[in-house]
N, C-alpha and C. Protein backbone atom coordinates (compact mmCIF):
# COMPACT_ATOMS: atom_id res chain seq x y z
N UNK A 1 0.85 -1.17 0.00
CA UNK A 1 0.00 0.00 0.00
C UNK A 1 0.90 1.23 0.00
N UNK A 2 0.49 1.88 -0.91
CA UNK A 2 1.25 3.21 -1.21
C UNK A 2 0.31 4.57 -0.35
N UNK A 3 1.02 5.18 0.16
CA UNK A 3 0.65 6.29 1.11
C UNK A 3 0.97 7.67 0.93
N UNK A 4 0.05 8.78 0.21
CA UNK A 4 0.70 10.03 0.08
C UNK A 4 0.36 10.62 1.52
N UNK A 5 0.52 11.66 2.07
CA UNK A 5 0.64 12.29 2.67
C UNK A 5 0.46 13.84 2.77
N UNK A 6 -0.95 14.56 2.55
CA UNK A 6 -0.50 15.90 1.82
C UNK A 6 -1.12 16.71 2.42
N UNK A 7 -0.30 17.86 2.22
CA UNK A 7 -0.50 19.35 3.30
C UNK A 7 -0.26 19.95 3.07
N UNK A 8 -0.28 21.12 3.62
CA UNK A 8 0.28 22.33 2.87
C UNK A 8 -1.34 23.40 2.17
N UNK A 9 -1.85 22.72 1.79
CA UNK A 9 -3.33 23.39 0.98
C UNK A 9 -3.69 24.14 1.70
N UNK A 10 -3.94 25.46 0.86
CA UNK A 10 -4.95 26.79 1.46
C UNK A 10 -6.34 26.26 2.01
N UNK A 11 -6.98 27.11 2.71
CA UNK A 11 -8.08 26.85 3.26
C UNK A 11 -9.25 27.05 2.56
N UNK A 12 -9.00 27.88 1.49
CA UNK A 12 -10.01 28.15 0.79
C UNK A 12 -10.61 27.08 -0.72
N UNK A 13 -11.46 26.18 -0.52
CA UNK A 13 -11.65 25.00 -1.37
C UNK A 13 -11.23 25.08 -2.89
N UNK A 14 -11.52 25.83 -3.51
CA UNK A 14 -10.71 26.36 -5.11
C UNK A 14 -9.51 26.53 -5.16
N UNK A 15 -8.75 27.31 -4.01
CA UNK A 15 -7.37 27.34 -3.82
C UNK A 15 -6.62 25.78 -3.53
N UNK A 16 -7.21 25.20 -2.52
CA UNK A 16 -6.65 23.78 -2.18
C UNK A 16 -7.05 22.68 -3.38
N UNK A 17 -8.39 22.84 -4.42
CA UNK A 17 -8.19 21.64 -5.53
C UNK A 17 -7.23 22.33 -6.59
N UNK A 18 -6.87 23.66 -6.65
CA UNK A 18 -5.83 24.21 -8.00
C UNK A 18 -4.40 24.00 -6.82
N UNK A 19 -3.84 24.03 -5.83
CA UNK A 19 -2.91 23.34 -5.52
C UNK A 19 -2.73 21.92 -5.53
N UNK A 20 -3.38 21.24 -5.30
CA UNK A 20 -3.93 19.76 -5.32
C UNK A 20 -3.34 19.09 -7.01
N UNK A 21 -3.96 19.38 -7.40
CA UNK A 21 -3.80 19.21 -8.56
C UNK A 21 -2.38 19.71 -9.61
N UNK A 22 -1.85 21.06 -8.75
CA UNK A 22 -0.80 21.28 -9.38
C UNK A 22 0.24 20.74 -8.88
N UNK A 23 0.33 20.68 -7.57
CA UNK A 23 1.55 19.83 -6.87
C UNK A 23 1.42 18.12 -6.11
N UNK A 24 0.36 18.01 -5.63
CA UNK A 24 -0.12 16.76 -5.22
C UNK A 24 -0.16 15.54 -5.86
N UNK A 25 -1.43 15.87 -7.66
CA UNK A 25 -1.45 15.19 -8.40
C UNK A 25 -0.46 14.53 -8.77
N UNK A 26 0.52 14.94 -9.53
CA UNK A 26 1.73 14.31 -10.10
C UNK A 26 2.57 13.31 -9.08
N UNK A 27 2.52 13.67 -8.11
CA UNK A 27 2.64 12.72 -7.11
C UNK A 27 2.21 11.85 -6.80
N UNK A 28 0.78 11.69 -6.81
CA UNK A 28 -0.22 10.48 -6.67
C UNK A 28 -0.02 9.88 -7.87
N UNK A 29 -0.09 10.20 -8.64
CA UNK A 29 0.00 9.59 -10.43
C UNK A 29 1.66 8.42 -10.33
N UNK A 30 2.10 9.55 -9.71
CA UNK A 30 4.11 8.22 -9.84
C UNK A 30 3.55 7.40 -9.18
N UNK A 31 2.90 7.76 -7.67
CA UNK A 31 2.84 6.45 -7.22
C UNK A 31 1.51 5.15 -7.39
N UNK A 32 1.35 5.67 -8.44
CA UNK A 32 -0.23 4.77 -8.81
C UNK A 32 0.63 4.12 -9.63
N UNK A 33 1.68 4.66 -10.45
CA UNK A 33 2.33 4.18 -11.37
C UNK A 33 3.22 3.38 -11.30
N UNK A 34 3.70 3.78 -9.87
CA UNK A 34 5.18 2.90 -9.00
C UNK A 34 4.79 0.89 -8.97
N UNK A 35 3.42 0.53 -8.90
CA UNK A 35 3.63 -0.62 -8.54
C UNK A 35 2.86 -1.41 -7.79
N UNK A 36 2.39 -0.19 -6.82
CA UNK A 36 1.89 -0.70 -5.74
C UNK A 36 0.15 -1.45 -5.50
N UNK A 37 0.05 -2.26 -4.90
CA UNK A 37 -1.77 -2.52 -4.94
C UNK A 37 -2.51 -1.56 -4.95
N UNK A 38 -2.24 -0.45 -3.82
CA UNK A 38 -3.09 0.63 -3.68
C UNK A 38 -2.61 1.52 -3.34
N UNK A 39 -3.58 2.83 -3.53
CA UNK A 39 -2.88 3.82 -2.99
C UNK A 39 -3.70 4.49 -2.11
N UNK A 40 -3.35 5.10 -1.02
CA UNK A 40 -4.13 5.91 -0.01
C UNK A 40 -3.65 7.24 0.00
N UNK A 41 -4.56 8.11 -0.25
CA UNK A 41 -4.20 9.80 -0.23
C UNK A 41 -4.72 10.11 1.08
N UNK A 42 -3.71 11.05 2.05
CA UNK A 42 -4.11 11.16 3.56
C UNK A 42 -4.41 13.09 3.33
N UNK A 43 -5.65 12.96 3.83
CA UNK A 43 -5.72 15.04 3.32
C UNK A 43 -5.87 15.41 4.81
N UNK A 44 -5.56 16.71 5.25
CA UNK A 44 -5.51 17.56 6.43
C UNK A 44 -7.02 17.25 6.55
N UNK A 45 -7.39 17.40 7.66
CA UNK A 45 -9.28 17.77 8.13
C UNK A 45 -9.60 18.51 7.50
N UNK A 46 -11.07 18.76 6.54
CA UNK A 46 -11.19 19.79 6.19
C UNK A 46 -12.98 19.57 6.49
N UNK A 47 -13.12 20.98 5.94
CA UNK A 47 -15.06 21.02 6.44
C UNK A 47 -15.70 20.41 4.87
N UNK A 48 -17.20 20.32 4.70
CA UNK A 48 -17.67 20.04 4.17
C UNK A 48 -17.10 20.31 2.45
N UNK A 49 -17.12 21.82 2.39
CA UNK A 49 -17.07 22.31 1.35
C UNK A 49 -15.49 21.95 0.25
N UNK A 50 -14.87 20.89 0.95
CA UNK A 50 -13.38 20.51 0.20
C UNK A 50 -14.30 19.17 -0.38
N UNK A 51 -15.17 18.80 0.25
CA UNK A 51 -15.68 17.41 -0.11
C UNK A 51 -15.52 16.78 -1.72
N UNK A 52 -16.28 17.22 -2.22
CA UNK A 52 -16.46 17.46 -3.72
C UNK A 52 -15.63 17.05 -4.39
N UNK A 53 -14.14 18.08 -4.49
CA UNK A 53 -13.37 18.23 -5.19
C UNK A 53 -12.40 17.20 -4.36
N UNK A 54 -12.08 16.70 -3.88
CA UNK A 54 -11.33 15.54 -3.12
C UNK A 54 -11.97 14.67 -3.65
N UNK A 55 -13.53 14.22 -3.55
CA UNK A 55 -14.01 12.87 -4.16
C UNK A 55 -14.02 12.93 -5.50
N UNK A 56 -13.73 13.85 -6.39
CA UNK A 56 -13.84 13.77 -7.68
C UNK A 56 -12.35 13.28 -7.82
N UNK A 57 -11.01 13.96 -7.27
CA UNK A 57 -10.11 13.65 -7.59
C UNK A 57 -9.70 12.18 -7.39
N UNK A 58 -10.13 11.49 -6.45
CA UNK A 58 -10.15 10.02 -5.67
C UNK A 58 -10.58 9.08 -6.91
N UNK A 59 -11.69 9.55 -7.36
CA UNK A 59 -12.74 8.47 -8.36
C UNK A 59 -11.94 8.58 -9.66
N UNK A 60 -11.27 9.87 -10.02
CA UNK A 60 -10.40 9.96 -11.08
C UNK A 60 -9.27 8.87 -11.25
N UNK A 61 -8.84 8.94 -9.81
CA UNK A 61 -7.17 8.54 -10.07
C UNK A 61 -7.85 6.95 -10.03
N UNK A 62 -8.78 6.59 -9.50
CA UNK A 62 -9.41 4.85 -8.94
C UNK A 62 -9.88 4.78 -10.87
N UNK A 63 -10.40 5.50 -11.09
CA UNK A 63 -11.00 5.08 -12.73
C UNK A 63 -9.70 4.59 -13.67
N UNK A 64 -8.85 5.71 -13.24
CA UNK A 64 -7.59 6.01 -14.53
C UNK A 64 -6.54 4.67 -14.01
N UNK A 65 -6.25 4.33 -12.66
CA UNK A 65 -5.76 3.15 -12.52
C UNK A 65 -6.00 1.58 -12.23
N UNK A 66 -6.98 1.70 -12.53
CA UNK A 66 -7.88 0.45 -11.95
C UNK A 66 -7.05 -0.69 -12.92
N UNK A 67 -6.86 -2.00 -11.71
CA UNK A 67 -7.84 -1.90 -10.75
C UNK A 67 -6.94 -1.73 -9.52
N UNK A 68 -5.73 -0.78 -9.64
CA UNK A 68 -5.42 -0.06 -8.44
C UNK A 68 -6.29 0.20 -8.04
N UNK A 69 -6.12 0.17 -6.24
CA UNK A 69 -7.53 0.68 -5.27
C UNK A 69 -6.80 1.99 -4.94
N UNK A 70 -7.82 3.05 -5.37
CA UNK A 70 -7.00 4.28 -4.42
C UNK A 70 -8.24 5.05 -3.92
N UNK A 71 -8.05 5.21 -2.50
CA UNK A 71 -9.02 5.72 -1.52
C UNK A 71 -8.29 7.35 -0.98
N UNK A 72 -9.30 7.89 -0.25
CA UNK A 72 -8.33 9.11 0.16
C UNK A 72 -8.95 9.04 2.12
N UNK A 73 -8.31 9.62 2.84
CA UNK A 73 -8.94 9.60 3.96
C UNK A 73 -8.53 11.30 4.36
N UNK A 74 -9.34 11.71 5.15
CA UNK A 74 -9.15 12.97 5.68
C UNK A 74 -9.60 12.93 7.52
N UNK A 75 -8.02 13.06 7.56
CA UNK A 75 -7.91 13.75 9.22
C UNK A 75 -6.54 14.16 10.09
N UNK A 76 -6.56 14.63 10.81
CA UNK A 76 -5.69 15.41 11.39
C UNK A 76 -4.64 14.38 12.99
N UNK A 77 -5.81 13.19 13.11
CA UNK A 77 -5.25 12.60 13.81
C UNK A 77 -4.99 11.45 13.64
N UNK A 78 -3.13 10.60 14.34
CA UNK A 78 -3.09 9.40 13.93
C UNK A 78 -3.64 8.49 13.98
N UNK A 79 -4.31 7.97 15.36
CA UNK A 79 -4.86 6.83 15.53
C UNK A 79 -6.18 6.50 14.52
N UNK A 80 -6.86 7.36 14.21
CA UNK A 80 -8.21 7.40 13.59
C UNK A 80 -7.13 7.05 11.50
N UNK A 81 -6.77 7.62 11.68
CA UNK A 81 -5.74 7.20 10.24
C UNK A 81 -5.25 6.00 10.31
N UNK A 82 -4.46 5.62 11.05
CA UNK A 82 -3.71 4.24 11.22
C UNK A 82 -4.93 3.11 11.25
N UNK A 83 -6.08 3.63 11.95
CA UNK A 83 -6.89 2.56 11.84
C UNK A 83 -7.91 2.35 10.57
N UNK A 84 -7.90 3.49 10.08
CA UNK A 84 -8.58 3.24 8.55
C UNK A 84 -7.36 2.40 7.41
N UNK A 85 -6.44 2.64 7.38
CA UNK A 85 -5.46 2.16 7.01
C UNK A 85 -5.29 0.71 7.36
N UNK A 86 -5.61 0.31 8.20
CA UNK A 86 -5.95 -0.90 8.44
C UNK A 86 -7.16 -1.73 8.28
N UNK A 87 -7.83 -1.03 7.98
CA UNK A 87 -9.17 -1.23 7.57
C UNK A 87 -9.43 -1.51 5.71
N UNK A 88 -8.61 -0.27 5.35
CA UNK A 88 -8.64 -0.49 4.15
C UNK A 88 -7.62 -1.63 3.21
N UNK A 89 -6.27 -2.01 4.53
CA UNK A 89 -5.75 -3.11 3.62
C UNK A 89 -6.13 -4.58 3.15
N UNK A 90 -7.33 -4.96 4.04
CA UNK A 90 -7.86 -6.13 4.67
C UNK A 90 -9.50 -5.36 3.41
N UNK A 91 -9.53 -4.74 2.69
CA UNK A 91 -10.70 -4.51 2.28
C UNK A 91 -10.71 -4.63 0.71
N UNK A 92 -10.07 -5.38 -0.06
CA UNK A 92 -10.38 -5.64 -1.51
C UNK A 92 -11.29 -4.82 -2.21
N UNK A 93 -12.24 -4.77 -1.83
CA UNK A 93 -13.06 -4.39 -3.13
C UNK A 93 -13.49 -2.90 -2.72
N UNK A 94 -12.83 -2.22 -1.71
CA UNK A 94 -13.10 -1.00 -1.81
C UNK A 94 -11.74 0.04 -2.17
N UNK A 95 -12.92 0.99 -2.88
CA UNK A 95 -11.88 1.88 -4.20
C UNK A 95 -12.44 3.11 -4.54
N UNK A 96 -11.98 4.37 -4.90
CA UNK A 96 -12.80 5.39 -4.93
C UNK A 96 -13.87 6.06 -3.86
N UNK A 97 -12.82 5.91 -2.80
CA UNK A 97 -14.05 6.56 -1.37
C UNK A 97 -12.81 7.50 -1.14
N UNK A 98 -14.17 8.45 -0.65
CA UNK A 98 -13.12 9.42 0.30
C UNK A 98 -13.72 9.62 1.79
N UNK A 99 -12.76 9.31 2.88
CA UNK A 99 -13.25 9.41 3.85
C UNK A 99 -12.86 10.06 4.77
N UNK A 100 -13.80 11.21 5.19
CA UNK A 100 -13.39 12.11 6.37
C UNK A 100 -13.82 11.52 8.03
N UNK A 101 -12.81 11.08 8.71
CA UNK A 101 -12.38 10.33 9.93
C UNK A 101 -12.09 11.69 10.95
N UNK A 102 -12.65 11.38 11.99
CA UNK A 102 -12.40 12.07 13.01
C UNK A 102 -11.97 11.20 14.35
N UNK A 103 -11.56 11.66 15.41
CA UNK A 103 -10.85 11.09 17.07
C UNK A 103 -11.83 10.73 17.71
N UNK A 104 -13.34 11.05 17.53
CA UNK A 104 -14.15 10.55 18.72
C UNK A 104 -14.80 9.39 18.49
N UNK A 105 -14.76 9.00 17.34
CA UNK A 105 -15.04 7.34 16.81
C UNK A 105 -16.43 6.80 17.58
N UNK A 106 -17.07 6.06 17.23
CA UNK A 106 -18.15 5.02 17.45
C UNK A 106 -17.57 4.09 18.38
N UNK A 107 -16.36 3.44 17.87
CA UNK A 107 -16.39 2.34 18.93
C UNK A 107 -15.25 1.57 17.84
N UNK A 108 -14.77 0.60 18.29
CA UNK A 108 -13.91 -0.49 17.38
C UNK A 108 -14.53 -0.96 16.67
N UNK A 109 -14.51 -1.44 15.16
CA UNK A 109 -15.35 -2.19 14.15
C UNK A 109 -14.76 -3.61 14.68
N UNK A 110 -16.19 -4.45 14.18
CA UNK A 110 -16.19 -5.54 14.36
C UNK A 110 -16.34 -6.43 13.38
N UNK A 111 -15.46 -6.91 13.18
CA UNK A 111 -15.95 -8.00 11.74
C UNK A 111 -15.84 -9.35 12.20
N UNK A 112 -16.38 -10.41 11.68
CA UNK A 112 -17.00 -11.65 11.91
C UNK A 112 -16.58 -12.50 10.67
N UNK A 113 -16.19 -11.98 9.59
CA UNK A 113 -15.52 -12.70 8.59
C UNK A 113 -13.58 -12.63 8.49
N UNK A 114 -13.46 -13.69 7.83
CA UNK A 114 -12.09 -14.14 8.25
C UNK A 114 -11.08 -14.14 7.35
């Protein structure tokens, strides 16, 4: 599993998908290209209004490399990351999500299949 890592983006949603795209993209693209099963894009927390343009970019890069899985997750803290990340390696058939994760969580997932 391939892991970007990205930060840096203005706050303002047009500003952060025209940075995104100018510096981020090309990055995600090598490493879709590098090899790997999947790729996971990790974005800063953001509010509603980044939504959009993050899931469009996600479904792009999942269309254009398939059947690379590439998901994106959004949050600011590790444990809630590390555990989607774990979630998503053990998860085959999911691809093209973007998911905004937060610290106060539901509870531990439980799965029953093996």
């Amino acid at each position: 599993m391939a892991v970007l890592r990205i930060d840096g983006l203005p706050p303002e949603p047009l500003d952060a998908a025209a940075m995104f795209h100018a510096d981020w993209l090309p990055r995600a693209i090598a490493l879709a290209d590098g090899g790997a099963d999947s790729l996971v894009l990790i974005f800063p927390a953001a509010d509603h209004t980044h939504r959009e343009w993050r899931l469009a970019a996600v479904q792009g890069l999942a269309r254009r490399f398939a059947p690379l899985r590439v998901n994106a997750l959004a949050c600011d803290d590790c444990e809630p990351i590390e555990a989607a990340l774990r979630y998503l390696a053990a998860a085959p058939g999911v691809t093209g999500q973007y998911l905004p994760l937060d610290g106060t969580g539901a509870g531990e997932v439980i799965c029953t299949l093996q």
